[in-house]
PDB file of N, CA and C in Angstrom:
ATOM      1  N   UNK A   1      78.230 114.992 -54.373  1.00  0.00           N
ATOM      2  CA  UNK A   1      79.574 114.561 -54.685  1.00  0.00           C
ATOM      3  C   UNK A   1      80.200 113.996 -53.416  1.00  0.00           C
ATOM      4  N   UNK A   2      80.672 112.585 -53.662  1.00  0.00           N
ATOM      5  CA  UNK A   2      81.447 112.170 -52.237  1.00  0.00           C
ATOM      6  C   UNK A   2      82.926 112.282 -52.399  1.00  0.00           C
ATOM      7  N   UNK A   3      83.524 113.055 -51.019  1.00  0.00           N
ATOM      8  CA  UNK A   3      84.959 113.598 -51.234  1.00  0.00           C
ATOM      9  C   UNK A   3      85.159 112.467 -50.392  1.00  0.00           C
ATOM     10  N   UNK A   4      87.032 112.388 -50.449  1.00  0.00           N
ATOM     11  CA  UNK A   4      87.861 111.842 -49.410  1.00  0.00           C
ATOM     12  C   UNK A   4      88.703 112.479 -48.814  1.00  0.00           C
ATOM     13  N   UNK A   5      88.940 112.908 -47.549  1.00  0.00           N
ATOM     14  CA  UNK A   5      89.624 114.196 -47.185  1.00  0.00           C
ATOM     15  C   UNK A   5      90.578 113.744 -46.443  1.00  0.00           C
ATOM     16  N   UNK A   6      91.586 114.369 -46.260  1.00  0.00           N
ATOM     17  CA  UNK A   6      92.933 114.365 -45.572  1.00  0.00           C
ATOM     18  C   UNK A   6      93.528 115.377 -44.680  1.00  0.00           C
ATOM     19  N   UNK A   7      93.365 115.494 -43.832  1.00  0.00           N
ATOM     20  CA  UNK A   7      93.374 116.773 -42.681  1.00  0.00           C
ATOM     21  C   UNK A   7      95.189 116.926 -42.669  1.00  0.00           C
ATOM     22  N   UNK A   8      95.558 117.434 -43.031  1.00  0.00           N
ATOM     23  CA  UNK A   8      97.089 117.974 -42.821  1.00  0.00           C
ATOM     24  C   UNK A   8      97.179 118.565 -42.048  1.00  0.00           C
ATOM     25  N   UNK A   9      96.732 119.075 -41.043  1.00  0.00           N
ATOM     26  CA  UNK A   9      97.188 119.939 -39.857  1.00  0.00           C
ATOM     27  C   UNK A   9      97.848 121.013 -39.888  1.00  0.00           C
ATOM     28  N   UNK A  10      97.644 121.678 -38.797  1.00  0.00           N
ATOM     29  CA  UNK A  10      98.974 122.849 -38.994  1.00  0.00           C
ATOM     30  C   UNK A  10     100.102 123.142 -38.307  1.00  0.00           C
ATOM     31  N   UNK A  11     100.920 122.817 -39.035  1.00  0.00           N
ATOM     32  CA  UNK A  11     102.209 122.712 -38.698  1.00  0.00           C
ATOM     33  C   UNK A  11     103.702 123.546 -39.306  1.00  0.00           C
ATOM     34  N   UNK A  12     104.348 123.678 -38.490  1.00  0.00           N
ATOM     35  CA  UNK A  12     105.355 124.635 -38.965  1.00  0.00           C
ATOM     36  C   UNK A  12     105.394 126.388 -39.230  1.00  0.00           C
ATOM     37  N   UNK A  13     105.774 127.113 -40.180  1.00  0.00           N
ATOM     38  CA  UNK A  13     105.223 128.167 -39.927  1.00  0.00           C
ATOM     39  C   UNK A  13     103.756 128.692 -40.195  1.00  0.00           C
ATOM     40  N   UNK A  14     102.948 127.725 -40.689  1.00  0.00           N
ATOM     41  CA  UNK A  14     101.421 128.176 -40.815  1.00  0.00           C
ATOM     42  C   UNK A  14     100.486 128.174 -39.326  1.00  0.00           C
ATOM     43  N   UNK A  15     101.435 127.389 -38.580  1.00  0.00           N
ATOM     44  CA  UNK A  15     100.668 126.827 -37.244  1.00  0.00           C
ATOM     45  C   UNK A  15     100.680 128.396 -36.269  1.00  0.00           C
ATOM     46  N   UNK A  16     101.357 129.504 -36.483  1.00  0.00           N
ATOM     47  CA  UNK A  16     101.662 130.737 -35.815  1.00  0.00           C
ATOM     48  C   UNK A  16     100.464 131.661 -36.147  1.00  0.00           C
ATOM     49  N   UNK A  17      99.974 131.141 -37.235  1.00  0.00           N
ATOM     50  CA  UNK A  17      99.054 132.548 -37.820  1.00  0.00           C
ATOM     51  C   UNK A  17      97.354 131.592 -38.427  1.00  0.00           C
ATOM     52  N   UNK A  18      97.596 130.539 -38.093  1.00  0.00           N
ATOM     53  CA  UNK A  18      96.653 130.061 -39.140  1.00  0.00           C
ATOM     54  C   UNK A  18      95.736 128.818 -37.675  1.00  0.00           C
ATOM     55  N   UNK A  19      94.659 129.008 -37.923  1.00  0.00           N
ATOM     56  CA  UNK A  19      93.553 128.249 -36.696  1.00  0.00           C
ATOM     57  C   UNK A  19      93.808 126.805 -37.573  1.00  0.00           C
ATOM     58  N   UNK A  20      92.873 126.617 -38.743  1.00  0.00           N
ATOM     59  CA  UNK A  20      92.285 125.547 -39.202  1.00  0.00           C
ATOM     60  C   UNK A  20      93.434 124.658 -39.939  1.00  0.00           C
ATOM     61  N   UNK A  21      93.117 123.149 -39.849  1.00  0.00           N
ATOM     62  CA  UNK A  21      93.974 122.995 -40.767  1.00  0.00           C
ATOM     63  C   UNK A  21      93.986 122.673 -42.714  1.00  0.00           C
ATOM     64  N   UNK A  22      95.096 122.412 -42.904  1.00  0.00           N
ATOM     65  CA  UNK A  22      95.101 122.375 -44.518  1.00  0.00           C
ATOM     66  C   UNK A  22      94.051 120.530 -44.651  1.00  0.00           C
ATOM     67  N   UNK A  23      94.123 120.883 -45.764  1.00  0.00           N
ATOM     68  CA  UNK A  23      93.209 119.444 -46.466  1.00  0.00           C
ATOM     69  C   UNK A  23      93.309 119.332 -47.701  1.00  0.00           C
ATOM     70  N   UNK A  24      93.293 117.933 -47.593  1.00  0.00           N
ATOM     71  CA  UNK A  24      93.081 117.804 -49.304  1.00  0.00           C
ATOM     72  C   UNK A  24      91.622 116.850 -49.816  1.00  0.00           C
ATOM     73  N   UNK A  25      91.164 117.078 -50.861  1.00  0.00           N
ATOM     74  CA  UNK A  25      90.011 116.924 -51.340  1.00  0.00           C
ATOM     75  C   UNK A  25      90.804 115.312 -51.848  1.00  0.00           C
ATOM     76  N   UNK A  26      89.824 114.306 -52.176  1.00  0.00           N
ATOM     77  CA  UNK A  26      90.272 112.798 -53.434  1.00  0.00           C
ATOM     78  C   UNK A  26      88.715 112.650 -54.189  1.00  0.00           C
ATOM     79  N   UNK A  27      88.558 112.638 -55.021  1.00  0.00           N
ATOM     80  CA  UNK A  27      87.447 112.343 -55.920  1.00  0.00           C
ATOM     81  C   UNK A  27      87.413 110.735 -54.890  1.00  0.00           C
ATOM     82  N   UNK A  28      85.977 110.279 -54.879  1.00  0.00           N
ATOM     83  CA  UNK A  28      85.719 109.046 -54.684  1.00  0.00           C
ATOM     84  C   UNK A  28      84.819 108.015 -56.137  1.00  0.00           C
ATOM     85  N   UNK A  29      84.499 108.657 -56.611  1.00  0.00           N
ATOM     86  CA  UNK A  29      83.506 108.327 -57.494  1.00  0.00           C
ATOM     87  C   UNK A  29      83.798 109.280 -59.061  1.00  0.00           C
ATOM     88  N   UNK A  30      85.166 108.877 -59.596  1.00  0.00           N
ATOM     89  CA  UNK A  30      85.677 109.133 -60.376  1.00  0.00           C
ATOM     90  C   UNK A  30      84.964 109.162 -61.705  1.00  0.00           C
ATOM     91  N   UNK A  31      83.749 108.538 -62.206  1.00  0.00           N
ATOM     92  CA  UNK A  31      82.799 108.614 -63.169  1.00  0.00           C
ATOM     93  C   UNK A  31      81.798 109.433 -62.843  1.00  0.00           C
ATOM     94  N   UNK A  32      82.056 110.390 -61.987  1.00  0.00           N
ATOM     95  CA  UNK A  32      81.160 111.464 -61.448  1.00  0.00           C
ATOM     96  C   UNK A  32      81.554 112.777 -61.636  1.00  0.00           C
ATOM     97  N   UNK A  33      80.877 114.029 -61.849  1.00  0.00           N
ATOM     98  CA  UNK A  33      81.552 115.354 -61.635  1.00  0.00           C
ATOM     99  C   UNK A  33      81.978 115.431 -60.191  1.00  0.00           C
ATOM    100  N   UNK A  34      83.335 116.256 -60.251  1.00  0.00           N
ATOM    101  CA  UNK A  34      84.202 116.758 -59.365  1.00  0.00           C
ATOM    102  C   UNK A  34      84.254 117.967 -59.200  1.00  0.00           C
ATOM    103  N   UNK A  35      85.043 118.632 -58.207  1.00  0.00           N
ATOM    104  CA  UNK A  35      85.599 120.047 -57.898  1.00  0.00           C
ATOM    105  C   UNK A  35      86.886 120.091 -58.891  1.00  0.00           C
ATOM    106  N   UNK A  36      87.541 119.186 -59.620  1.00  0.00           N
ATOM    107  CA  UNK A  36      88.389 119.192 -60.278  1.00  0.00           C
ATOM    108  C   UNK A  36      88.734 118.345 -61.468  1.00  0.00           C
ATOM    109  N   UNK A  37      89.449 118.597 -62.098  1.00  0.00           N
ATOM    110  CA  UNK A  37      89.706 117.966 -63.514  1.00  0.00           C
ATOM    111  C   UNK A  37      90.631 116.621 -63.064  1.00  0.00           C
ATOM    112  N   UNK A  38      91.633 117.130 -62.208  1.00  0.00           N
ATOM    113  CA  UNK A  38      92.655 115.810 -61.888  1.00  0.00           C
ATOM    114  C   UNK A  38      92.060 114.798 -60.747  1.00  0.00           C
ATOM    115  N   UNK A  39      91.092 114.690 -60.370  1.00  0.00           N
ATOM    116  CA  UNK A  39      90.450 114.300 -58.989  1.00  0.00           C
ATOM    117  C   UNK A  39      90.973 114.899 -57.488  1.00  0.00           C
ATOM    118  N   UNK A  40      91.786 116.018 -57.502  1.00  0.00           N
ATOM    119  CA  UNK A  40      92.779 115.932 -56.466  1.00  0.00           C
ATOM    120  C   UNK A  40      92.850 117.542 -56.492  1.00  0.00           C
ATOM    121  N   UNK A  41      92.064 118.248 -55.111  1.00  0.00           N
ATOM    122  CA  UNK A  41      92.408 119.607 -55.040  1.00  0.00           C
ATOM    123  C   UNK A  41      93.216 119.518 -53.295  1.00  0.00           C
ATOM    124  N   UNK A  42      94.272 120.770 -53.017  1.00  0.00           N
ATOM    125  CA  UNK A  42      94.767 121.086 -52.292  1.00  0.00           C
ATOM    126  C   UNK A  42      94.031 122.594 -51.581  1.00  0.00           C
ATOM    127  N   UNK A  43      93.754 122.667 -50.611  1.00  0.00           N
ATOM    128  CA  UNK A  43      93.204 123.538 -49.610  1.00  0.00           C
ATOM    129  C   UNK A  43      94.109 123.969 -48.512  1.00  0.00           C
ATOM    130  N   UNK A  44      95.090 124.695 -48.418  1.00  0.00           N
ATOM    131  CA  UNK A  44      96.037 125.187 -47.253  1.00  0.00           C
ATOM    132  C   UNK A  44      95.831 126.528 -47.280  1.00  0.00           C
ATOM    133  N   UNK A  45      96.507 126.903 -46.191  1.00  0.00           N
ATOM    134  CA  UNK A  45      96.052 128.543 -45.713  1.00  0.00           C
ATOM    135  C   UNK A  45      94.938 129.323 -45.674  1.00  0.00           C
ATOM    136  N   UNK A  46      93.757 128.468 -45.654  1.00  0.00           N
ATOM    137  CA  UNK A  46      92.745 129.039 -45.369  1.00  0.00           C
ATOM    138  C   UNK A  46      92.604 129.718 -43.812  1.00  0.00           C
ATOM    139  N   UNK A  47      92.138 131.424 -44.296  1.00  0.00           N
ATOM    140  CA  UNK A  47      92.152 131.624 -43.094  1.00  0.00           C
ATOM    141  C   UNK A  47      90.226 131.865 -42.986  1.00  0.00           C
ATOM    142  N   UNK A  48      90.354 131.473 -41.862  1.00  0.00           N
ATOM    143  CA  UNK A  48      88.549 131.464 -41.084  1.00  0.00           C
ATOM    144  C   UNK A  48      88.575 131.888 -39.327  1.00  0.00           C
ATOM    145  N   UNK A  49      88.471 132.541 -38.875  1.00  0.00           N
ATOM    146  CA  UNK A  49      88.235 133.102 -37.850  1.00  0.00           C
ATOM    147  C   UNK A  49      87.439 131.556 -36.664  1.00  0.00           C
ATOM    148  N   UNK A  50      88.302 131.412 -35.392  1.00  0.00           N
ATOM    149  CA  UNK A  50      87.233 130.367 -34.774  1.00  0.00           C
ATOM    150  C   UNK A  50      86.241 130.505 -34.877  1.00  0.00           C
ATOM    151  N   UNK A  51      85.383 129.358 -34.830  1.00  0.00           N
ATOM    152  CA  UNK A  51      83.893 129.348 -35.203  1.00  0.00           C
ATOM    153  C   UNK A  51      83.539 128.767 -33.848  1.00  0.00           C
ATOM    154  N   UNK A  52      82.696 128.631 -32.871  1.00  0.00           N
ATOM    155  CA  UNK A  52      82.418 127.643 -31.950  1.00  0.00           C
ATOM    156  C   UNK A  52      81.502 126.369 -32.809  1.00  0.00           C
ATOM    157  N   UNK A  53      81.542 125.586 -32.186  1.00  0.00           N
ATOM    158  CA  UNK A  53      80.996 124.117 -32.480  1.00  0.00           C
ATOM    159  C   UNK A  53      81.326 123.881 -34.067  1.00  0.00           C
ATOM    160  N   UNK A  54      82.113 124.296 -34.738  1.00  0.00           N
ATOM    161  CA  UNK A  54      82.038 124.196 -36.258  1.00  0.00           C
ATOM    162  C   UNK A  54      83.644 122.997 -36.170  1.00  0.00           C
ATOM    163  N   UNK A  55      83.273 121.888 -36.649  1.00  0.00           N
ATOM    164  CA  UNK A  55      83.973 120.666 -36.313  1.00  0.00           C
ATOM    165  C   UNK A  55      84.911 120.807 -37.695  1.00  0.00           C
ATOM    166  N   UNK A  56      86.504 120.166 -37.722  1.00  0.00           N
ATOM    167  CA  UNK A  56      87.206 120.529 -38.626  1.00  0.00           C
ATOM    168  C   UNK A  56      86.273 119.697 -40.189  1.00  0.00           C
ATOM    169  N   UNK A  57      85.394 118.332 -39.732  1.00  0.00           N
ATOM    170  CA  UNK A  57      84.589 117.988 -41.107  1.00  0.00           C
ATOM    171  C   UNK A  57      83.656 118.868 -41.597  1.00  0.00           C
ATOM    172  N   UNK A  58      83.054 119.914 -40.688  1.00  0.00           N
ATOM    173  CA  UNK A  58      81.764 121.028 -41.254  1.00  0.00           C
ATOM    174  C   UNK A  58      82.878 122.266 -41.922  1.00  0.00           C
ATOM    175  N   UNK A  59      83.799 122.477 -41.289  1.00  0.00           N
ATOM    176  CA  UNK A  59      84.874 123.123 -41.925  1.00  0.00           C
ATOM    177  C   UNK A  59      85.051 123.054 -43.445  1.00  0.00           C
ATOM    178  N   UNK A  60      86.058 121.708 -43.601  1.00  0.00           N
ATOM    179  CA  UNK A  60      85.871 121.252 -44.914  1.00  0.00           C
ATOM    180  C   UNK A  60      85.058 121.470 -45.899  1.00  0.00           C
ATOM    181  N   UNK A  61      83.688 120.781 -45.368  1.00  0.00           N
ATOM    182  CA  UNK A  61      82.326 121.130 -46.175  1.00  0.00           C
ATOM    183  C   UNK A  61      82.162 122.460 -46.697  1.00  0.00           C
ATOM    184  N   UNK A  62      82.584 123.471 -45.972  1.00  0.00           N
ATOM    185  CA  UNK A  62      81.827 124.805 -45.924  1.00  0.00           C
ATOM    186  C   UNK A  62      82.917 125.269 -47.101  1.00  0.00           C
ATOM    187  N   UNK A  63      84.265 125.357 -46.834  1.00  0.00           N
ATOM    188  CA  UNK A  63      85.733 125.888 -47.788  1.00  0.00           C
ATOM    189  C   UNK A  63      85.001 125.084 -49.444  1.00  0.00           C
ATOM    190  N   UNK A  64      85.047 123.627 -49.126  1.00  0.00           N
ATOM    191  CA  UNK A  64      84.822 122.940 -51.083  1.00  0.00           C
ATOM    192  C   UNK A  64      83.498 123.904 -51.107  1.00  0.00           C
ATOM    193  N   UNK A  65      82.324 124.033 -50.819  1.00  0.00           N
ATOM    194  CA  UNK A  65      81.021 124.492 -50.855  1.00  0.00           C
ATOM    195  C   UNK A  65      81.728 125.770 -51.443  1.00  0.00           C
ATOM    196  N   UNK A  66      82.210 126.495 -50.759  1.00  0.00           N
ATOM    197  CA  UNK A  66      82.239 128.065 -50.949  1.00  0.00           C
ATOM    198  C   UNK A  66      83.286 127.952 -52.380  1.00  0.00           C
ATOM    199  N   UNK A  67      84.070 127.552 -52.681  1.00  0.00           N
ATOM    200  CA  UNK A  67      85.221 126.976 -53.485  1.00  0.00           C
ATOM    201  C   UNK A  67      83.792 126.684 -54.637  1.00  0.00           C
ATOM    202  N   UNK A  68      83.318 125.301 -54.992  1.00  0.00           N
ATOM    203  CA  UNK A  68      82.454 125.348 -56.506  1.00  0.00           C
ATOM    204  C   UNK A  68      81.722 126.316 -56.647  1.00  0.00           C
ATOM    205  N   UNK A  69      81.124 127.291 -55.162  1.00  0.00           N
ATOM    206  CA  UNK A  69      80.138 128.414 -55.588  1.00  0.00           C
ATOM    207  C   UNK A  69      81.187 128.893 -56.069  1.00  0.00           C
ATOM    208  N   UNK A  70      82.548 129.836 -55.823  1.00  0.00           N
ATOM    209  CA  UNK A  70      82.750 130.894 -56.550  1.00  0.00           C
ATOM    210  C   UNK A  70      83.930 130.734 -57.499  1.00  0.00           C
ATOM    211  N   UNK A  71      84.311 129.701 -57.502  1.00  0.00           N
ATOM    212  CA  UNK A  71      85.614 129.313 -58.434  1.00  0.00           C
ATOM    213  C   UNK A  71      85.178 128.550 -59.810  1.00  0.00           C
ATOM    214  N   UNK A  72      84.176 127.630 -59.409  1.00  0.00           N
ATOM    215  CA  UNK A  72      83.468 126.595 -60.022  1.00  0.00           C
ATOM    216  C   UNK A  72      81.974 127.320 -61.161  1.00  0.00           C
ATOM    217  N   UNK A  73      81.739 128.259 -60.238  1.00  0.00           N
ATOM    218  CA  UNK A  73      80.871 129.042 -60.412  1.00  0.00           C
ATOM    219  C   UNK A  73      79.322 127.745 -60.589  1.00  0.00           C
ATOM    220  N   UNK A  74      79.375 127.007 -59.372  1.00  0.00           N
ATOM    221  CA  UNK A  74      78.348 125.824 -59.414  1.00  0.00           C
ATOM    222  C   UNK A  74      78.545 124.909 -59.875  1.00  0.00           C
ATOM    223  N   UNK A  75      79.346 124.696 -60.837  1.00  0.00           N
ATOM    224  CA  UNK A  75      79.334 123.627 -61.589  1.00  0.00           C
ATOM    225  C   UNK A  75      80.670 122.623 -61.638  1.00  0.00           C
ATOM    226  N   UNK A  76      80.510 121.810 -61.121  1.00  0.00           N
ATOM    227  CA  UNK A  76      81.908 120.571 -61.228  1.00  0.00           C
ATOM    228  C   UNK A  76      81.915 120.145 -62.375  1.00  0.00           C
ATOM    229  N   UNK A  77      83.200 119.435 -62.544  1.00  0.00           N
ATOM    230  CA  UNK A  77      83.712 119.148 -63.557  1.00  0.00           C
ATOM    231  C   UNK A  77      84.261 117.328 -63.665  1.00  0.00           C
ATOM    232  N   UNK A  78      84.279 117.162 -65.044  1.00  0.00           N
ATOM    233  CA  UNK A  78      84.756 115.747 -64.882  1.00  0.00           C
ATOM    234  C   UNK A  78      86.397 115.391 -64.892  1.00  0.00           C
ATOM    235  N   UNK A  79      86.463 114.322 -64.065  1.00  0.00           N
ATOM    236  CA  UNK A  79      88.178 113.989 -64.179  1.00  0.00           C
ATOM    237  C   UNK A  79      88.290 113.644 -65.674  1.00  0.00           C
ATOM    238  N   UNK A  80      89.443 114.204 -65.611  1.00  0.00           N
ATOM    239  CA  UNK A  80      89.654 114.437 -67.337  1.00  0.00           C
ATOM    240  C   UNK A  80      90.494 112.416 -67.104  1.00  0.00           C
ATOM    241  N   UNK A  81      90.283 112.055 -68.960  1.00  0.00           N
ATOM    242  CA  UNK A  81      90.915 110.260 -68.335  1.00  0.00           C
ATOM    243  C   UNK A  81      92.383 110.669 -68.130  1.00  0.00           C
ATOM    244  N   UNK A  82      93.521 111.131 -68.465  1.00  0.00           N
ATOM    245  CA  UNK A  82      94.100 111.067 -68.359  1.00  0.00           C
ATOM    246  C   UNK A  82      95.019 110.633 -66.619  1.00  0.00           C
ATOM    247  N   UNK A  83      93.853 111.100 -65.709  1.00  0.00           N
ATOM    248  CA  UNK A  83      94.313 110.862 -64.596  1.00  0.00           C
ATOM    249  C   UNK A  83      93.251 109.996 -63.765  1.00  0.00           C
ATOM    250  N   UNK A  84      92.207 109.381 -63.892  1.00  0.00           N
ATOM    251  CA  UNK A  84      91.652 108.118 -63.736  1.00  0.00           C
ATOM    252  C   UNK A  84      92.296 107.005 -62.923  1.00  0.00           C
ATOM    253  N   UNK A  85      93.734 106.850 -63.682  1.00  0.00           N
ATOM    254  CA  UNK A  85      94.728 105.895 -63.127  1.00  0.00           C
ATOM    255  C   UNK A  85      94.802 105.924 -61.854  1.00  0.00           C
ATOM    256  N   UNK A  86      95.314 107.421 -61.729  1.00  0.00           N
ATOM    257  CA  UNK A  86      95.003 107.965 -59.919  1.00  0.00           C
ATOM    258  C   UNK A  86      94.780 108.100 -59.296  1.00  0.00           C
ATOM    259  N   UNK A  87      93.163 107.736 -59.621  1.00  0.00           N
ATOM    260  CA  UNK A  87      91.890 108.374 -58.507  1.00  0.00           C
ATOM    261  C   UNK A  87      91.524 106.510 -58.180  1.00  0.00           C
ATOM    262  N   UNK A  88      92.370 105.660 -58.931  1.00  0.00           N
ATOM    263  CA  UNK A  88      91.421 104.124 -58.277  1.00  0.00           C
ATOM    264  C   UNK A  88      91.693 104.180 -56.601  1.00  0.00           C
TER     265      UNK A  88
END
């Protein structure tokens, strides 16, 4: 599955307690299974302990990864059409 990601940073009161920053997932390939029905998941407040050499893109990878294993339970899903419009 190819994502498009958006690093939001951390800022404000999450930036006191929180290492990594927030992200957001974009479906790229909208006729494909997704992590989501709308093409569009939000990822903030993840907390993860520093990692050395673990770059904020292996980051990412690892949160969606761990996210379809146990939310998804493996399996993605298709953008439902209703939101298609959104994901061009």
């Amino acid at each position: 599955m190819r994502v498009r990601i958006e690093l939001e940073g951390v800022f404000g009161i999450g930036a006191s307690f929180g290492y990594w920053p927030g992200f957001s997932a974009h479906v790229v390939d909208s006729d494909k299974p997704f992590l989501s029905a709308t093409g569009y998941r939000s990822f903030l407040g993840i907390h993860a302990d520093p990692t050395p050499q673990l770059s904020p893109d292996d980051f990412a990878v690892k949160v969606i990864a761990g996210y379809v294993e146990r939310e998804l339970r493996g399996k993605l899903v298709a953008v439902a059409p209703q939101f298609l419009h959104s994901c061009a």
